[in-house]
PDB file of N, CA and C in Angstrom:
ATOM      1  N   UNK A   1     -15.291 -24.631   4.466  1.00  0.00           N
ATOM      2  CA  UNK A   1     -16.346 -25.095   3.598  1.00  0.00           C
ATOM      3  C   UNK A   1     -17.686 -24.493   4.018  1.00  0.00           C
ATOM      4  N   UNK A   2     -17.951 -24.295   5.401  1.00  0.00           N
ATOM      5  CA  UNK A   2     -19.244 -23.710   5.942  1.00  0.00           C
ATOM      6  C   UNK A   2     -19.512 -22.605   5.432  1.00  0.00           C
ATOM      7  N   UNK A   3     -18.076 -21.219   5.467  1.00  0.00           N
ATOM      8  CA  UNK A   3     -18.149 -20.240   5.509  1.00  0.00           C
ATOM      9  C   UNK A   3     -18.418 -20.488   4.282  1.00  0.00           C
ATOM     10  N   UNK A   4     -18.067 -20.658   2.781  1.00  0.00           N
ATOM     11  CA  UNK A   4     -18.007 -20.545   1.556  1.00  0.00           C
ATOM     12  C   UNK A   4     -19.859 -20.658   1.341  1.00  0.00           C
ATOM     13  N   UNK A   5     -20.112 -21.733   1.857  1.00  0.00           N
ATOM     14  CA  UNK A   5     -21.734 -22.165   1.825  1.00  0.00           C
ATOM     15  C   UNK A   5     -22.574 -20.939   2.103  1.00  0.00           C
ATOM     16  N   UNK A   6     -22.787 -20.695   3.616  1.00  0.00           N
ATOM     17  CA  UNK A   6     -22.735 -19.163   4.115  1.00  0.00           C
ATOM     18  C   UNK A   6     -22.997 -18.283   3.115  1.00  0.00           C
ATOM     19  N   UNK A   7     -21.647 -17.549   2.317  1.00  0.00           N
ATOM     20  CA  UNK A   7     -21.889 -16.971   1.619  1.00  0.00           C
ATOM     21  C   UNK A   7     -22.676 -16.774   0.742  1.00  0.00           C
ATOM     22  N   UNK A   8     -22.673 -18.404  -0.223  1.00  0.00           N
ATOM     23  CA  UNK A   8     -23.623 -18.044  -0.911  1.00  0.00           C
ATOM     24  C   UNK A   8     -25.044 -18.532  -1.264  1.00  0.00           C
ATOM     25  N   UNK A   9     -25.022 -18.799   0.097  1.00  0.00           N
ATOM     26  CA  UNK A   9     -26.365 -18.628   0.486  1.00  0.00           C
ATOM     27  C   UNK A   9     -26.907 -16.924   0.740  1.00  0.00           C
ATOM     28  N   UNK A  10     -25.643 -16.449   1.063  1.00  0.00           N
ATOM     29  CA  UNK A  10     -26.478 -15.103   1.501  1.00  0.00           C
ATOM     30  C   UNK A  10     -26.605 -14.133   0.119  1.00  0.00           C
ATOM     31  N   UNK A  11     -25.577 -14.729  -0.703  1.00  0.00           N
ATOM     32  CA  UNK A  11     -25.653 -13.912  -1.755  1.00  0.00           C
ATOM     33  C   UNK A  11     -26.873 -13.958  -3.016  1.00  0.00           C
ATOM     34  N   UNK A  12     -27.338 -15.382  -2.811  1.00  0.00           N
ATOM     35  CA  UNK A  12     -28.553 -16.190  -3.259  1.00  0.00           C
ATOM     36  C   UNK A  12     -29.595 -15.533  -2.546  1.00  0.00           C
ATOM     37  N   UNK A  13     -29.728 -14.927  -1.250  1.00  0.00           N
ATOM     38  CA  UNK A  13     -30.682 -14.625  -0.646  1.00  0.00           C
ATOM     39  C   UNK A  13     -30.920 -12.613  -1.403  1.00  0.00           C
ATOM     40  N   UNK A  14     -29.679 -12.163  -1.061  1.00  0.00           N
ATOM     41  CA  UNK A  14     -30.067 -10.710  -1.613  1.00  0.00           C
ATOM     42  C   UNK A  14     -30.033 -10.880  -2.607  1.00  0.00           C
ATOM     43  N   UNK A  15     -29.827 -11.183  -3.883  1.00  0.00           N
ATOM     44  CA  UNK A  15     -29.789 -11.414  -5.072  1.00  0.00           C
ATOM     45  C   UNK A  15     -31.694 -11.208  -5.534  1.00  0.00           C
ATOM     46  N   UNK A  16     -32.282 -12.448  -5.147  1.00  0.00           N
ATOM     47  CA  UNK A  16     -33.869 -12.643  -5.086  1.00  0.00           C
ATOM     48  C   UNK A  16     -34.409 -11.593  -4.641  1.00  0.00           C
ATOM     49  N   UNK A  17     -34.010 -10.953  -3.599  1.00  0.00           N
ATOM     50  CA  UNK A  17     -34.996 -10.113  -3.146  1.00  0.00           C
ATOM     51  C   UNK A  17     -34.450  -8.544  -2.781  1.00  0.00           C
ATOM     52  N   UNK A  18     -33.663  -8.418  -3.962  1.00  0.00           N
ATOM     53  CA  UNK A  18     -33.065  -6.807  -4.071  1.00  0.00           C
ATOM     54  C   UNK A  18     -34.215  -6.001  -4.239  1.00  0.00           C
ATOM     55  N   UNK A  19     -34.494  -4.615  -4.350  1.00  0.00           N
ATOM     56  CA  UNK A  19     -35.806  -3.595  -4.328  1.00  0.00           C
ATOM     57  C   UNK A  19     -34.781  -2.596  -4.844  1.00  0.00           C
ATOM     58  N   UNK A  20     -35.172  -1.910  -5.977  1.00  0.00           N
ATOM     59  CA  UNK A  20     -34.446  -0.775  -6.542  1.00  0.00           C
ATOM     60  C   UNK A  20     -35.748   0.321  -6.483  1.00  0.00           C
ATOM     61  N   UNK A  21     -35.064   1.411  -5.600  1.00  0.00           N
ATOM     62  CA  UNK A  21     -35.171   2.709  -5.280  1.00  0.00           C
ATOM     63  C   UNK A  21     -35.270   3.783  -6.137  1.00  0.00           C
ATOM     64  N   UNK A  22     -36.223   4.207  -6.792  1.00  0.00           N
ATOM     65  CA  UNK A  22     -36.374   5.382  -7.835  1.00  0.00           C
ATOM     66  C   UNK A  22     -35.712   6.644  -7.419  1.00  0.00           C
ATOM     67  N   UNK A  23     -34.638   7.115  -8.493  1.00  0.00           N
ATOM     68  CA  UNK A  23     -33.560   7.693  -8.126  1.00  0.00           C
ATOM     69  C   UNK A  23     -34.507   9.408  -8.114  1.00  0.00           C
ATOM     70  N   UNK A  24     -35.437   9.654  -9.296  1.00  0.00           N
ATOM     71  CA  UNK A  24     -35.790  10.576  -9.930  1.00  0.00           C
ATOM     72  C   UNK A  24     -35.104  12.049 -10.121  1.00  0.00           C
ATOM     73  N   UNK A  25     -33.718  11.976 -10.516  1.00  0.00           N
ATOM     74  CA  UNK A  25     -32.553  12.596 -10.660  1.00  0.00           C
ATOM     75  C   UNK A  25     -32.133  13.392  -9.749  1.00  0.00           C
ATOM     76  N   UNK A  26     -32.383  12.693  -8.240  1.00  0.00           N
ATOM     77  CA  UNK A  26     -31.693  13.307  -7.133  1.00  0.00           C
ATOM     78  C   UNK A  26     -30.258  13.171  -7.374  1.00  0.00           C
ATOM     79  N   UNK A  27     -29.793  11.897  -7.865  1.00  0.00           N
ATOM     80  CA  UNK A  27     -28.066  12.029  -8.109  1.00  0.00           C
ATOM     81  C   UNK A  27     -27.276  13.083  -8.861  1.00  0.00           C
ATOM     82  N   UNK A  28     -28.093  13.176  -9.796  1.00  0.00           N
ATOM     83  CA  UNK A  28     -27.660  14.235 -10.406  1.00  0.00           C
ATOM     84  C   UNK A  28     -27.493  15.196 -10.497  1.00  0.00           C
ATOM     85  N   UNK A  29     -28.442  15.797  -9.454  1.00  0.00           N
ATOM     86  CA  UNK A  29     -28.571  17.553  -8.635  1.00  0.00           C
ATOM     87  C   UNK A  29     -27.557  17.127  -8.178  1.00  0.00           C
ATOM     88  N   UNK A  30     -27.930  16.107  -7.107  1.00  0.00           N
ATOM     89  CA  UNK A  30     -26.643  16.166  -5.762  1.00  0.00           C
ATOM     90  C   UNK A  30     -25.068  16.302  -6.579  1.00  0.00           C
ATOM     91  N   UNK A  31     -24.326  15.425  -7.550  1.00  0.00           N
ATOM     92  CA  UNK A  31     -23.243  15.735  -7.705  1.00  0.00           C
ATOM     93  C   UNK A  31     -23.104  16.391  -8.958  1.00  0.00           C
ATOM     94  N   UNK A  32     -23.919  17.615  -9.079  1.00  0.00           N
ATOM     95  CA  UNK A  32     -23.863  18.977  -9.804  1.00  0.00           C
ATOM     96  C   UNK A  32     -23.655  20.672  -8.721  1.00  0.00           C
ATOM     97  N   UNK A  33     -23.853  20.052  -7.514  1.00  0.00           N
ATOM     98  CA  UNK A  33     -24.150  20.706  -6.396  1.00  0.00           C
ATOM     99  C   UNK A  33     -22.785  20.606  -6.130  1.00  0.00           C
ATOM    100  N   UNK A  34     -21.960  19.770  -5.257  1.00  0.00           N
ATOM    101  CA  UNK A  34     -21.282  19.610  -4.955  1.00  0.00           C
ATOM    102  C   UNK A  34     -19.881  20.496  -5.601  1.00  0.00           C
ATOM    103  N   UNK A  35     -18.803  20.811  -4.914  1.00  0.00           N
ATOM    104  CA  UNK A  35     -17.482  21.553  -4.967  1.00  0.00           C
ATOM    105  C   UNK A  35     -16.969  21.139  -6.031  1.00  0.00           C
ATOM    106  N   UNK A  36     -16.069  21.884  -6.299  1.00  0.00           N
ATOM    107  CA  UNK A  36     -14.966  21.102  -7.427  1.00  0.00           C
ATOM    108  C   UNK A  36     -13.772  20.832  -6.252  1.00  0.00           C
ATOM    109  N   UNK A  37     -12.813  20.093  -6.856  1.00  0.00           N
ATOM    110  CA  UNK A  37     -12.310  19.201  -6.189  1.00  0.00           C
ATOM    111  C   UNK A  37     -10.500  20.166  -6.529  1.00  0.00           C
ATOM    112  N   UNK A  38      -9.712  20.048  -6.058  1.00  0.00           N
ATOM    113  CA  UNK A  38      -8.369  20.545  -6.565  1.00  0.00           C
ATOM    114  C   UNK A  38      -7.700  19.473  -6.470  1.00  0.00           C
ATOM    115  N   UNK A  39      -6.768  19.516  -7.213  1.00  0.00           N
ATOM    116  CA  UNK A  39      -5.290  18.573  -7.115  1.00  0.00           C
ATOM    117  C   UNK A  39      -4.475  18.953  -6.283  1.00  0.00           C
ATOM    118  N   UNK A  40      -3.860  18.179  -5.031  1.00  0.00           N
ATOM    119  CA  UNK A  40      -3.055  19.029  -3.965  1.00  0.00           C
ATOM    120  C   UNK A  40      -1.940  17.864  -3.955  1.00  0.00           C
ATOM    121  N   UNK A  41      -2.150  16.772  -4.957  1.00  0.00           N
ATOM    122  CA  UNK A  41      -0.788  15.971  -4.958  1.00  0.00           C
ATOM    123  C   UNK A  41       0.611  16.727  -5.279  1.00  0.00           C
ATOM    124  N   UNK A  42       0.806  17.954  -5.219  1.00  0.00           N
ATOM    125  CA  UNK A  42       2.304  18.359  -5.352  1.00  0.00           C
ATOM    126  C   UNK A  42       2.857  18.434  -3.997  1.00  0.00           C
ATOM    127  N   UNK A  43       1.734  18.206  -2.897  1.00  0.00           N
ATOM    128  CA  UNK A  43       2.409  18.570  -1.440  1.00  0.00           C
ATOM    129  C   UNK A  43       3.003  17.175  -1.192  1.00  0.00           C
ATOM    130  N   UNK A  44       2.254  16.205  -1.580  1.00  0.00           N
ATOM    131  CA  UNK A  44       3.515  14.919  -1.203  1.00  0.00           C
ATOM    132  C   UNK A  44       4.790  15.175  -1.580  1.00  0.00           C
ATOM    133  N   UNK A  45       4.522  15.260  -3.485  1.00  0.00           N
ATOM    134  CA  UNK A  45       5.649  15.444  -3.915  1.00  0.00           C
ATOM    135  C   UNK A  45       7.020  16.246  -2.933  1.00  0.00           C
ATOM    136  N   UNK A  46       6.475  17.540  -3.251  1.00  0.00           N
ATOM    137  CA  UNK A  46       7.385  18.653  -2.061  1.00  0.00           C
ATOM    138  C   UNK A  46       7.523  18.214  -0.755  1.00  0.00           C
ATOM    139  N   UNK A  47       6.983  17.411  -0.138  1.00  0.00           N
ATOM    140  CA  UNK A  47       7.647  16.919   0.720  1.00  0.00           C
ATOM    141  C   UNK A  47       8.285  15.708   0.936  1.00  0.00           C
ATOM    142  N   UNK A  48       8.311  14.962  -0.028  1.00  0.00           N
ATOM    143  CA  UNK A  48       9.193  13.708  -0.415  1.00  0.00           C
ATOM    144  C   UNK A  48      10.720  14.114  -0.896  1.00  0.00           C
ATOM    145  N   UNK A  49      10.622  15.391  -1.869  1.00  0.00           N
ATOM    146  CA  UNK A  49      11.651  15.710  -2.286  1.00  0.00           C
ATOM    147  C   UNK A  49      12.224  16.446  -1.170  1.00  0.00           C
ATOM    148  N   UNK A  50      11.959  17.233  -0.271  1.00  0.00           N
ATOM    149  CA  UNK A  50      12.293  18.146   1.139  1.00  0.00           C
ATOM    150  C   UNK A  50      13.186  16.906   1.698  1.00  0.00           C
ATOM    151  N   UNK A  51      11.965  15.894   2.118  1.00  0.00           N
ATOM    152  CA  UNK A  51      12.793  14.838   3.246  1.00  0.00           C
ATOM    153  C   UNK A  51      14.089  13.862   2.732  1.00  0.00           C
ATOM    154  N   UNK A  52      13.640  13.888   1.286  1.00  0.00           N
ATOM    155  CA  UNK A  52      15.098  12.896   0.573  1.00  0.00           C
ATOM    156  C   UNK A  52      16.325  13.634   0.279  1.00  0.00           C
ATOM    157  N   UNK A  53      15.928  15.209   0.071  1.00  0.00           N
ATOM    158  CA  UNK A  53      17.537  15.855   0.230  1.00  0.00           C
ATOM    159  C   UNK A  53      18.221  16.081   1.787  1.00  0.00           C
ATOM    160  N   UNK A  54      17.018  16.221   2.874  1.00  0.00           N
ATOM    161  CA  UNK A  54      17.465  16.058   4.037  1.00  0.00           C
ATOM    162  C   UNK A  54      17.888  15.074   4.555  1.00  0.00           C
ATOM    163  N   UNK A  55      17.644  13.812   4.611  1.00  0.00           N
ATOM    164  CA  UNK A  55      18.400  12.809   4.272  1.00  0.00           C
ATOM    165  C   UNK A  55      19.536  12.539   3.701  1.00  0.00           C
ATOM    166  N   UNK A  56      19.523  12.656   2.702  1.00  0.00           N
ATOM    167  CA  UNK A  56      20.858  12.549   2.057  1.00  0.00           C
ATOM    168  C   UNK A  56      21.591  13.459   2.845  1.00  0.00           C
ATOM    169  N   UNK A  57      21.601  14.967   2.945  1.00  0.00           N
ATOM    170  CA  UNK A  57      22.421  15.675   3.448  1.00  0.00           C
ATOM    171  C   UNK A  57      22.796  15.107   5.127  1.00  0.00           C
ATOM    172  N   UNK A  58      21.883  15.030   5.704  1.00  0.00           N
ATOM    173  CA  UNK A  58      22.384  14.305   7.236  1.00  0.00           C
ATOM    174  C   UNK A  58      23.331  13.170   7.305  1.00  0.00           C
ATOM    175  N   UNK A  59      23.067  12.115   6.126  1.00  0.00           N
ATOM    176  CA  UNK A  59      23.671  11.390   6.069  1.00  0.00           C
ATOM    177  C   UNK A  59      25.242  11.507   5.522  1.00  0.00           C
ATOM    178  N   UNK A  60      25.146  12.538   4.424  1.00  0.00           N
ATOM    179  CA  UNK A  60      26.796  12.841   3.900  1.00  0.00           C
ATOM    180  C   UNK A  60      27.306  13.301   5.146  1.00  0.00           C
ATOM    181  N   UNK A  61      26.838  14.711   5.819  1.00  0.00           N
ATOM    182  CA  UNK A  61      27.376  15.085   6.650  1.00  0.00           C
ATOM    183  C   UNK A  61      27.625  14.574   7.937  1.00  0.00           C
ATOM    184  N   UNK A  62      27.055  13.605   8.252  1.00  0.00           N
ATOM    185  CA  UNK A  62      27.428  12.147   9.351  1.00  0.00           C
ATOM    186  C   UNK A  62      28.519  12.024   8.964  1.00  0.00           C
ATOM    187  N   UNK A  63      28.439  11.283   8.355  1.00  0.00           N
ATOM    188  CA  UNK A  63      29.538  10.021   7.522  1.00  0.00           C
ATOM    189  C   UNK A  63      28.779   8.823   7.409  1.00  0.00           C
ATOM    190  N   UNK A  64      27.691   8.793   8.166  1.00  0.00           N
ATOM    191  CA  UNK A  64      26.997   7.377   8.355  1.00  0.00           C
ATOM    192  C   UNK A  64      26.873   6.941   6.908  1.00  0.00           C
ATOM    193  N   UNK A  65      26.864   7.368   5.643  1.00  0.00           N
ATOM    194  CA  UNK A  65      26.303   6.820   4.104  1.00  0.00           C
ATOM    195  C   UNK A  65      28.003   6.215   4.059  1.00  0.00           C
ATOM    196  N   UNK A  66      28.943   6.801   4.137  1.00  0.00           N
ATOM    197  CA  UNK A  66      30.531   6.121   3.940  1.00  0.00           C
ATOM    198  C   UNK A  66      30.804   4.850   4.635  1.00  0.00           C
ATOM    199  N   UNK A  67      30.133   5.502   6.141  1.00  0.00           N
ATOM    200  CA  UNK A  67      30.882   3.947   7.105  1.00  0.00           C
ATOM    201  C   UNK A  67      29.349   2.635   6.500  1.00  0.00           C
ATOM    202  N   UNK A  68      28.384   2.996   6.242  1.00  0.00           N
ATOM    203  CA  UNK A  68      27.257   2.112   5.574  1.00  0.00           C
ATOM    204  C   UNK A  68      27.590   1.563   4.528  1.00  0.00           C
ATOM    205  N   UNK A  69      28.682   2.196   3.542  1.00  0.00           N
ATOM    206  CA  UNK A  69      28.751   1.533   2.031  1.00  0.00           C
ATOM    207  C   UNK A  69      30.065   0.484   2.327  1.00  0.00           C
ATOM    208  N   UNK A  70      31.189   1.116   3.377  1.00  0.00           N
ATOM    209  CA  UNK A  70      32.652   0.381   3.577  1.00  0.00           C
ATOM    210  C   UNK A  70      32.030  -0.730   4.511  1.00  0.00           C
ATOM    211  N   UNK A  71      30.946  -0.949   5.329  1.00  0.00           N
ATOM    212  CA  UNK A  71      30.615  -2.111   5.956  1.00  0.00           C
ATOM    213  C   UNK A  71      30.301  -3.158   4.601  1.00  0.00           C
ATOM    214  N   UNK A  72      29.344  -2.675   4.137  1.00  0.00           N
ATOM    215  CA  UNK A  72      28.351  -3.123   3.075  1.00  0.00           C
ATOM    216  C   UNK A  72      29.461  -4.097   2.240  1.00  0.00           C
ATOM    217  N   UNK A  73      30.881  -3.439   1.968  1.00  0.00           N
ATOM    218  CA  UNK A  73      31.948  -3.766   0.741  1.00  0.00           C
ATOM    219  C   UNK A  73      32.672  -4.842   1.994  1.00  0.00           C
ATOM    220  N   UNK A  74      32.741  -5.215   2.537  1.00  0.00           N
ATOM    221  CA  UNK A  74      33.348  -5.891   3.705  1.00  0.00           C
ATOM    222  C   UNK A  74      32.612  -7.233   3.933  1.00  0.00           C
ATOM    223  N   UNK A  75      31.714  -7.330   3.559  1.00  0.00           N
ATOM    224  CA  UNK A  75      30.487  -8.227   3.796  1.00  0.00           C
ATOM    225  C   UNK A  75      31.037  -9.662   3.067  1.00  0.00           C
ATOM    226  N   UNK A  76      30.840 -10.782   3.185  1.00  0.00           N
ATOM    227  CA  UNK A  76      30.699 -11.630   2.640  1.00  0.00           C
ATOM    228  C   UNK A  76      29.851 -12.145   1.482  1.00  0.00           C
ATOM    229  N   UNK A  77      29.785 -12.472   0.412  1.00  0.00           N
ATOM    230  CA  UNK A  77      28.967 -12.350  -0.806  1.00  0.00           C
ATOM    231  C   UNK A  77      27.551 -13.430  -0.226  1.00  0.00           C
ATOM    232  N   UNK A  78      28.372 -14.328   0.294  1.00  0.00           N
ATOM    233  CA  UNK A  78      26.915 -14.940   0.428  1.00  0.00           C
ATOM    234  C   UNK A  78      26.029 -14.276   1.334  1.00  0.00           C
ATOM    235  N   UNK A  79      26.081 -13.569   2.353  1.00  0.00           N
ATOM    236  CA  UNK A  79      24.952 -12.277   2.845  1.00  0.00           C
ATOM    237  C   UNK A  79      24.302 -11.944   1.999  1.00  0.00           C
ATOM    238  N   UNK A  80      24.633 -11.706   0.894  1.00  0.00           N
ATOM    239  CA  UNK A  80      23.934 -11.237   0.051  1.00  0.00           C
ATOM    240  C   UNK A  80      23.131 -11.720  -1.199  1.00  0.00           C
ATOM    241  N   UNK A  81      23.588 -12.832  -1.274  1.00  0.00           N
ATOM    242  CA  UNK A  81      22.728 -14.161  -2.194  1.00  0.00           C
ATOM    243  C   UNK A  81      21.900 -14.478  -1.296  1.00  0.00           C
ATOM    244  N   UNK A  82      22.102 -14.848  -0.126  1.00  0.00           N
ATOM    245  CA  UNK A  82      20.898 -15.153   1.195  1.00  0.00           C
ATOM    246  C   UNK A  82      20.039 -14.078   1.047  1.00  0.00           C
ATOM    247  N   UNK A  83      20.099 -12.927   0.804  1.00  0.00           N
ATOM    248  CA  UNK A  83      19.061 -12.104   0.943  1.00  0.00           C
ATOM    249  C   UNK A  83      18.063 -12.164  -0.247  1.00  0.00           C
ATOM    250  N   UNK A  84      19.140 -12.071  -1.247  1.00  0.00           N
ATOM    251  CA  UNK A  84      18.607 -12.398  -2.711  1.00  0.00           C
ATOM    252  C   UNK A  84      17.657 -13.546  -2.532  1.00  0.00           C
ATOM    253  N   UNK A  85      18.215 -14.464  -2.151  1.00  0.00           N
ATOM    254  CA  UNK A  85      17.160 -15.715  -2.354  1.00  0.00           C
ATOM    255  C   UNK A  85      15.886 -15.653  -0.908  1.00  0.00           C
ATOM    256  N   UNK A  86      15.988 -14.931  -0.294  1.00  0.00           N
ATOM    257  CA  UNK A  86      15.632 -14.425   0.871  1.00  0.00           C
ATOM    258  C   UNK A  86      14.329 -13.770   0.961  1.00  0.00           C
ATOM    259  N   UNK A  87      14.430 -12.378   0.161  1.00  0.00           N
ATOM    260  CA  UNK A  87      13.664 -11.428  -0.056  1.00  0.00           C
ATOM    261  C   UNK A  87      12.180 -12.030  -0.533  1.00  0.00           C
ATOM    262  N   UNK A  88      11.813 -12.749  -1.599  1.00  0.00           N
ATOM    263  CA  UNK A  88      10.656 -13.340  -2.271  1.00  0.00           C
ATOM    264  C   UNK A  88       9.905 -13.684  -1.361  1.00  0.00           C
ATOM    265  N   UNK A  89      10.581 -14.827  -0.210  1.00  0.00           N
ATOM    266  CA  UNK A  89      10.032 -15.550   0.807  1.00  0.00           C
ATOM    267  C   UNK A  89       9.061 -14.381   1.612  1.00  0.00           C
ATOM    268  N   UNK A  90      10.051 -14.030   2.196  1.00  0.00           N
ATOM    269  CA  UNK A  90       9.826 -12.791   3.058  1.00  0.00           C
ATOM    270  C   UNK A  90       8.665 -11.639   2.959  1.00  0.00           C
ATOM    271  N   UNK A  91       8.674 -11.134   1.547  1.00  0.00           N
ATOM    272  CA  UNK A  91       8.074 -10.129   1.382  1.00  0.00           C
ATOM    273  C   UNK A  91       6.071 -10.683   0.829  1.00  0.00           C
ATOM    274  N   UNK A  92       6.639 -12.538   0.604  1.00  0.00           N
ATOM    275  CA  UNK A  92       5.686 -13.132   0.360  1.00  0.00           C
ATOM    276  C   UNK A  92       4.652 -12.810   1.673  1.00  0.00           C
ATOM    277  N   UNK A  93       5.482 -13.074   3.170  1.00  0.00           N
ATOM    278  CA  UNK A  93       5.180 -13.909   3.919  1.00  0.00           C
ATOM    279  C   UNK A  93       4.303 -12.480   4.333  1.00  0.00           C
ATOM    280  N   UNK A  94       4.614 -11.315   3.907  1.00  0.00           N
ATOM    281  CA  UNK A  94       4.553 -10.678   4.663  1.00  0.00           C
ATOM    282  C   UNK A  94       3.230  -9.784   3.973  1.00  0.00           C
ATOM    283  N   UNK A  95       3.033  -9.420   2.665  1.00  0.00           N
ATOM    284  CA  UNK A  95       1.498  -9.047   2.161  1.00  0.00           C
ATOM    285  C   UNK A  95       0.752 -10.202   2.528  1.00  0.00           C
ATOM    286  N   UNK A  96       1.130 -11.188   2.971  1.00  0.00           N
ATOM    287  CA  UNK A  96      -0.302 -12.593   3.303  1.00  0.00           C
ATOM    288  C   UNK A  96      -0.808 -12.086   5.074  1.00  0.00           C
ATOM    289  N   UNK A  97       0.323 -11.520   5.496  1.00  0.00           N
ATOM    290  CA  UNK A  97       0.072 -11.199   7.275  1.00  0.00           C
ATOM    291  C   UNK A  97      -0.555  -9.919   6.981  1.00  0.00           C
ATOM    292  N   UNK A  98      -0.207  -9.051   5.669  1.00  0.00           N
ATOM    293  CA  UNK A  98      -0.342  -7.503   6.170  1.00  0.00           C
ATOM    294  C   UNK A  98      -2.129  -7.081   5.296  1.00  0.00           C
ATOM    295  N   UNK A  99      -2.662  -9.016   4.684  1.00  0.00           N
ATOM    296  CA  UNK A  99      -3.437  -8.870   4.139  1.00  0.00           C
ATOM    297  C   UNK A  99      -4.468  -9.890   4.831  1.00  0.00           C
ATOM    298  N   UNK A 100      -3.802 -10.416   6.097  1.00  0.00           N
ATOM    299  CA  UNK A 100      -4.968 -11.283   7.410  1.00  0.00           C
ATOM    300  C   UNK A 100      -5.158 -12.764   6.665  1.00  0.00           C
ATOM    301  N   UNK A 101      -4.415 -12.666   5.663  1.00  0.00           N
ATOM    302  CA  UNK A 101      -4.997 -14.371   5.082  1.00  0.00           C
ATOM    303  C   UNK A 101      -4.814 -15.544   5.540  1.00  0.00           C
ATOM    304  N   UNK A 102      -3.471 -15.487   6.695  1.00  0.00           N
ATOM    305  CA  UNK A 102      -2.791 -16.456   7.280  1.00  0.00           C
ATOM    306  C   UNK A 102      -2.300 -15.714   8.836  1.00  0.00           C
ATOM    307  N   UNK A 103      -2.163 -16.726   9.359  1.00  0.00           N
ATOM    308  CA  UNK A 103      -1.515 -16.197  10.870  1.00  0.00           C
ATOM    309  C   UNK A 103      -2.336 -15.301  11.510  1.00  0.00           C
TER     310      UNK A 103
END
């Protein structure tokens, strides 16, 4: 409750007594000046696609993807409703930690 107060108090405080800075079209030189920019998102790509056929291939040529799917078929069904009902919890629990809101 303090912190919430805090806030907006402080936000009440800059609010009143903001000061705007005459730009006199320095922004506009400045990002007329500036580089052009390239698109270099195909290097993820190419290397997403590199590492997922290498993958796959390590894995056929293991065997590890065969003995992974014949475990997998061996399993008990409810392992896998547990996860099902599982997963929500979990992945809840886990953007709230990976976002500091809790714990």
């Amino acid at each position: 409750m303090e912190k919430n107060n805090t806030d907006k108090l402080l936000k009440n405080f800059f609010s009143e007594h903001k000061q705007e800075i005459k730009d006199n079209g320095f922004t506009r030189r400045v990002m007329h000046r500036l580089p052009e920019q390239h698109d270099h998102s195909w290097i993820v790509w190419f290397c997403a696609c590199v590492g997922m056929i290498l993958s796959l291939w390590l894995g056929f040529s293991s065997g590890s993807i065969q003995a992974g799917l014949s475990h997998l078929l061996q399993m008990p069904i409810y392992y896998f409703i547990a996860a099902v009902f599982c997963f929500p919890l979990l992945s809840t629990v886990g953007f709230l930690v990976a976002a500091k809101r809790y714990f």
